[in-house]
C-alpha atoms as a PDB file:
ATOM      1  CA  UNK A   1      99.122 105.296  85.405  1.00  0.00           C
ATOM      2  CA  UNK A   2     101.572 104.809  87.866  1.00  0.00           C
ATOM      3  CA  UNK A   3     104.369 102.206  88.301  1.00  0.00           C
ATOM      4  CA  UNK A   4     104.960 100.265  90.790  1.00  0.00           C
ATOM      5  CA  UNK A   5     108.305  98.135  91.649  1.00  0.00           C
ATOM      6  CA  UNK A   6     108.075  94.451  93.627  1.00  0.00           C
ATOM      7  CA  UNK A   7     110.060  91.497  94.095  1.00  0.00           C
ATOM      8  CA  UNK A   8     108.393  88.621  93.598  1.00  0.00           C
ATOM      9  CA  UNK A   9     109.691  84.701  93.808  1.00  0.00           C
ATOM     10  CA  UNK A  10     110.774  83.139  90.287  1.00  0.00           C
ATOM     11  CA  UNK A  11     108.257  80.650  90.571  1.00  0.00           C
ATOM     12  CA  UNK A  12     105.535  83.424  90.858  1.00  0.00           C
ATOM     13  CA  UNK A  13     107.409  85.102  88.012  1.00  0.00           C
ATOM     14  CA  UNK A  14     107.208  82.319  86.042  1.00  0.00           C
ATOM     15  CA  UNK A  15     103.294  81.616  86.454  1.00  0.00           C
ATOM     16  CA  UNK A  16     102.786  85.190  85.596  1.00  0.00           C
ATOM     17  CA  UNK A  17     104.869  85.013  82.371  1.00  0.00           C
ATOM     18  CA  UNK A  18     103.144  81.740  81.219  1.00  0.00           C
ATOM     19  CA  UNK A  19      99.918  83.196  82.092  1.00  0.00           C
ATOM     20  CA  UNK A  20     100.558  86.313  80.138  1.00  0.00           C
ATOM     21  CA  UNK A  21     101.878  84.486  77.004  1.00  0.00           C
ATOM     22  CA  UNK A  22      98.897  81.286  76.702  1.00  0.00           C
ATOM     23  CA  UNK A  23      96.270  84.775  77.053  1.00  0.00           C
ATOM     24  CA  UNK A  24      98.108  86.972  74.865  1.00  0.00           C
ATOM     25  CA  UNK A  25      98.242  90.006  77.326  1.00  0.00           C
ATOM     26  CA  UNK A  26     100.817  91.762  79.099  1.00  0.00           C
ATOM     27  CA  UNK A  27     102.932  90.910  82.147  1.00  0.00           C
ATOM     28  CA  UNK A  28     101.769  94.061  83.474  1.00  0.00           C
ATOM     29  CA  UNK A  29      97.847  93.281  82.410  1.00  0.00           C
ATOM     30  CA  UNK A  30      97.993  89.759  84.148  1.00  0.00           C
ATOM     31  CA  UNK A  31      99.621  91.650  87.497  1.00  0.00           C
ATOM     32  CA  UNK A  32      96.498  94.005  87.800  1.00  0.00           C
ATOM     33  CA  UNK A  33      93.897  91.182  86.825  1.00  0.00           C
ATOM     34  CA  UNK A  34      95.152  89.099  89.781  1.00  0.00           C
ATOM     35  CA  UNK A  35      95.471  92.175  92.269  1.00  0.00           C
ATOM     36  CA  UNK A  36      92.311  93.087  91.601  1.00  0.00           C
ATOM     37  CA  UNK A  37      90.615  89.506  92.234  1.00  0.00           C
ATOM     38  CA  UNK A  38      93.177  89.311  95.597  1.00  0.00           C
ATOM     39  CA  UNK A  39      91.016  91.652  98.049  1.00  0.00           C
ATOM     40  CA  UNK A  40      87.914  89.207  97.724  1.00  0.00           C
ATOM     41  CA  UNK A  41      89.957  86.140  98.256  1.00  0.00           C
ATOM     42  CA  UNK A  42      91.302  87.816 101.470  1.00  0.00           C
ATOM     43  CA  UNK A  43      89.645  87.593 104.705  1.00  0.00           C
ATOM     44  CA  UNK A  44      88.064  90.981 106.038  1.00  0.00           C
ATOM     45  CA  UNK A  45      88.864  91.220 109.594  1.00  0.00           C
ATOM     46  CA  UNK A  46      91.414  89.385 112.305  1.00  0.00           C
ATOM     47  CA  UNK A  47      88.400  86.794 113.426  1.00  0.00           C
ATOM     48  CA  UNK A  48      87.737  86.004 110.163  1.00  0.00           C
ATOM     49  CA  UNK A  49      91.197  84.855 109.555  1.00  0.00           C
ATOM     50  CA  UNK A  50      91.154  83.080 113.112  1.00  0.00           C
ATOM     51  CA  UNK A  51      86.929  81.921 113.171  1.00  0.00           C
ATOM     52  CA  UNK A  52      88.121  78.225 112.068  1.00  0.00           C
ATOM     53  CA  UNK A  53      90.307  78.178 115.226  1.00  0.00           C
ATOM     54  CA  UNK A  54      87.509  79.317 117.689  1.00  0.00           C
ATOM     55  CA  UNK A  55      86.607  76.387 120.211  1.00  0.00           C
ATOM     56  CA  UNK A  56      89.015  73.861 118.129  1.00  0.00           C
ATOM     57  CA  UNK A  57      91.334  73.171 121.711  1.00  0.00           C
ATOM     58  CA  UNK A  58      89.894  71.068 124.048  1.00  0.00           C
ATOM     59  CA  UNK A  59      90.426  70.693 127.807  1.00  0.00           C
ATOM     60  CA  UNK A  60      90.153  74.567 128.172  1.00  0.00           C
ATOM     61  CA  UNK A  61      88.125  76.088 131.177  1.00  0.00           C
ATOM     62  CA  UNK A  62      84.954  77.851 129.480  1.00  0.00           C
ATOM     63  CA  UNK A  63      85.800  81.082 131.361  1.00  0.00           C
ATOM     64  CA  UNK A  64      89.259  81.335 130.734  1.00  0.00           C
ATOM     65  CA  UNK A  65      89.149  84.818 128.755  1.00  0.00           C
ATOM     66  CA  UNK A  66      87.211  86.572 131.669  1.00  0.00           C
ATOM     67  CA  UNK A  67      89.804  84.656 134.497  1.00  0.00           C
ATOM     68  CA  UNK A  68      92.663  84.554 132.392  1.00  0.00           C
ATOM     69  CA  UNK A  69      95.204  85.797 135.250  1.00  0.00           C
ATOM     70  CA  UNK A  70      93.389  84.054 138.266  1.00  0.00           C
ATOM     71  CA  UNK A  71      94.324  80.283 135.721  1.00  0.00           C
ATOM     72  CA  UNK A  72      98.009  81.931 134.972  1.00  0.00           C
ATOM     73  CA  UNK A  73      98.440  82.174 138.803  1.00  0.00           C
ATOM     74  CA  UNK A  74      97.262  79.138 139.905  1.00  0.00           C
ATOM     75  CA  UNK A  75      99.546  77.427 136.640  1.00  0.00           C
ATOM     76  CA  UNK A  76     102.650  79.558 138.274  1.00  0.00           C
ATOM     77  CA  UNK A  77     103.055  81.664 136.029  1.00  0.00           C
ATOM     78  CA  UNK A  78     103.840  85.409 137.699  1.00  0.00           C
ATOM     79  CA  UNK A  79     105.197  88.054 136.998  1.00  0.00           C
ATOM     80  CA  UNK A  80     108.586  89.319 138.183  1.00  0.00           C
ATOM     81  CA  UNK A  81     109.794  92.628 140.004  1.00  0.00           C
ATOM     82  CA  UNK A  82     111.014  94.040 136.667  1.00  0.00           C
ATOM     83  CA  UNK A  83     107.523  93.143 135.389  1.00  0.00           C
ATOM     84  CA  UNK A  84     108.903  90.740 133.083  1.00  0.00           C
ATOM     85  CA  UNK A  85     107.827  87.739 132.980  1.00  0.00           C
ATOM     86  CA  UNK A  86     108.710  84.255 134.011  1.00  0.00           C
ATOM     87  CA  UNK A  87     107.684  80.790 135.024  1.00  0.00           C
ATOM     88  CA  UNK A  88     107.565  80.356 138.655  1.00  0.00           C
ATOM     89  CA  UNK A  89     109.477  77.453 140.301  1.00  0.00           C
ATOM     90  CA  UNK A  90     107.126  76.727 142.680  1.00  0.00           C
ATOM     91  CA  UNK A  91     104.261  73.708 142.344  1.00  0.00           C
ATOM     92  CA  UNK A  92     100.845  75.081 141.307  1.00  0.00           C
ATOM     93  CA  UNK A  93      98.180  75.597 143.614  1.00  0.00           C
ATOM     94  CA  UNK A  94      95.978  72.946 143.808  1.00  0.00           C
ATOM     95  CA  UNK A  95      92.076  73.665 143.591  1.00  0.00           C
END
Protein backbone atom coordinates (compact mmCIF):
# COMPACT_ATOMS: atom_id res chain seq x y z
CA UNK A 1 0.00 0.00 0.00
CA UNK A 2 0.95 3.33 -0.58
CA UNK A 3 1.23 6.41 1.71
CA UNK A 4 -0.12 9.30 1.38
CA UNK A 5 0.78 12.78 3.26
CA UNK A 6 -2.19 15.61 4.11
CA UNK A 7 -2.74 18.39 6.31
CA UNK A 8 -5.71 18.34 7.89
CA UNK A 9 -7.33 20.96 10.64
CA UNK A 10 -6.77 19.89 14.46
CA UNK A 11 -10.29 19.70 14.96
CA UNK A 12 -10.56 17.08 12.08
CA UNK A 13 -7.49 15.51 13.67
CA UNK A 14 -9.00 15.27 16.72
CA UNK A 15 -12.41 13.56 15.53
CA UNK A 16 -10.30 11.11 13.72
CA UNK A 17 -8.19 10.22 16.80
CA UNK A 18 -11.31 9.86 19.07
CA UNK A 19 -12.93 7.92 16.44
CA UNK A 20 -10.03 5.60 16.07
CA UNK A 21 -9.56 5.04 19.86
CA UNK A 22 -13.74 4.49 21.05
CA UNK A 23 -13.50 1.66 17.72
CA UNK A 24 -10.26 0.28 18.51
CA UNK A 25 -8.74 0.70 14.93
CA UNK A 26 -6.10 2.65 13.47
CA UNK A 27 -5.76 6.34 12.60
CA UNK A 28 -4.87 5.17 9.30
CA UNK A 29 -8.02 2.49 9.19
CA UNK A 30 -10.56 5.31 10.22
CA UNK A 31 -8.87 7.71 7.25
CA UNK A 32 -9.71 5.05 4.50
CA UNK A 33 -13.23 4.10 6.05
CA UNK A 34 -14.29 7.77 5.72
CA UNK A 35 -12.61 8.29 2.16
CA UNK A 36 -14.20 5.59 0.97
CA UNK A 37 -17.89 6.60 2.19
CA UNK A 38 -16.86 10.47 0.84
CA UNK A 39 -17.47 9.85 -3.08
CA UNK A 40 -21.25 8.88 -2.39
CA UNK A 41 -21.84 11.79 -0.14
CA UNK A 42 -20.47 14.03 -2.98
CA UNK A 43 -22.53 15.35 -5.67
CA UNK A 44 -21.80 13.85 -9.27
CA UNK A 45 -21.83 16.63 -11.63
CA UNK A 46 -21.73 20.78 -11.51
CA UNK A 47 -25.85 20.91 -11.70
CA UNK A 48 -26.14 18.65 -9.15
CA UNK A 49 -24.21 20.77 -6.82
CA UNK A 50 -26.15 23.94 -8.21
CA UNK A 51 -30.01 22.02 -8.97
CA UNK A 52 -31.28 23.59 -5.48
CA UNK A 53 -30.39 27.04 -6.91
CA UNK A 54 -32.24 26.57 -10.31
CA UNK A 55 -35.34 29.05 -10.55
CA UNK A 56 -34.75 30.15 -6.68
CA UNK A 57 -34.27 34.25 -7.96
CA UNK A 58 -37.18 35.92 -8.77
CA UNK A 59 -37.85 38.96 -10.99
CA UNK A 60 -35.63 37.34 -13.76
CA UNK A 61 -36.79 37.53 -17.51
CA UNK A 62 -37.62 33.74 -18.52
CA UNK A 63 -35.32 34.10 -21.57
CA UNK A 64 -32.49 35.59 -20.10
CA UNK A 65 -29.90 32.65 -20.94
CA UNK A 66 -30.82 32.73 -24.74
CA UNK A 67 -30.76 37.01 -24.63
CA UNK A 68 -28.27 37.30 -22.11
CA UNK A 69 -26.23 40.19 -24.02
CA UNK A 70 -29.34 41.94 -25.66
CA UNK A 71 -30.53 42.42 -21.20
CA UNK A 72 -26.60 43.34 -20.44
CA UNK A 73 -26.96 46.10 -23.13
CA UNK A 74 -30.02 47.49 -22.40
CA UNK A 75 -28.73 47.36 -18.26
CA UNK A 76 -25.44 49.36 -19.67
CA UNK A 77 -23.30 47.14 -19.28
CA UNK A 78 -20.67 47.09 -22.53
CA UNK A 79 -17.82 46.25 -23.23
CA UNK A 80 -14.78 48.49 -23.69
CA UNK A 81 -12.15 48.98 -26.62
CA UNK A 82 -9.63 46.80 -24.75
CA UNK A 83 -12.49 44.28 -24.49
CA UNK A 84 -12.52 44.58 -20.90
CA UNK A 85 -15.22 45.20 -19.32
CA UNK A 86 -17.04 47.94 -17.55
CA UNK A 87 -20.25 49.55 -16.44
CA UNK A 88 -21.40 52.15 -18.75
CA UNK A 89 -22.22 55.66 -17.43
CA UNK A 90 -24.93 56.22 -19.45
CA UNK A 91 -28.90 55.64 -18.30
CA UNK A 92 -30.30 52.33 -19.61
CA UNK A 93 -32.43 52.11 -22.46
CA UNK A 94 -35.79 52.11 -21.69
CA UNK A 95 -38.14 49.36 -23.33
Amino acid sequence: MKSLTVRLPEKLIAEIKQESRLSRISVSEVVRERLRGAPEARPSGALELIGDLIGSVEGLPADLSARRKRYLRSMGYVRNRSGGRRLSRRAPKSQ
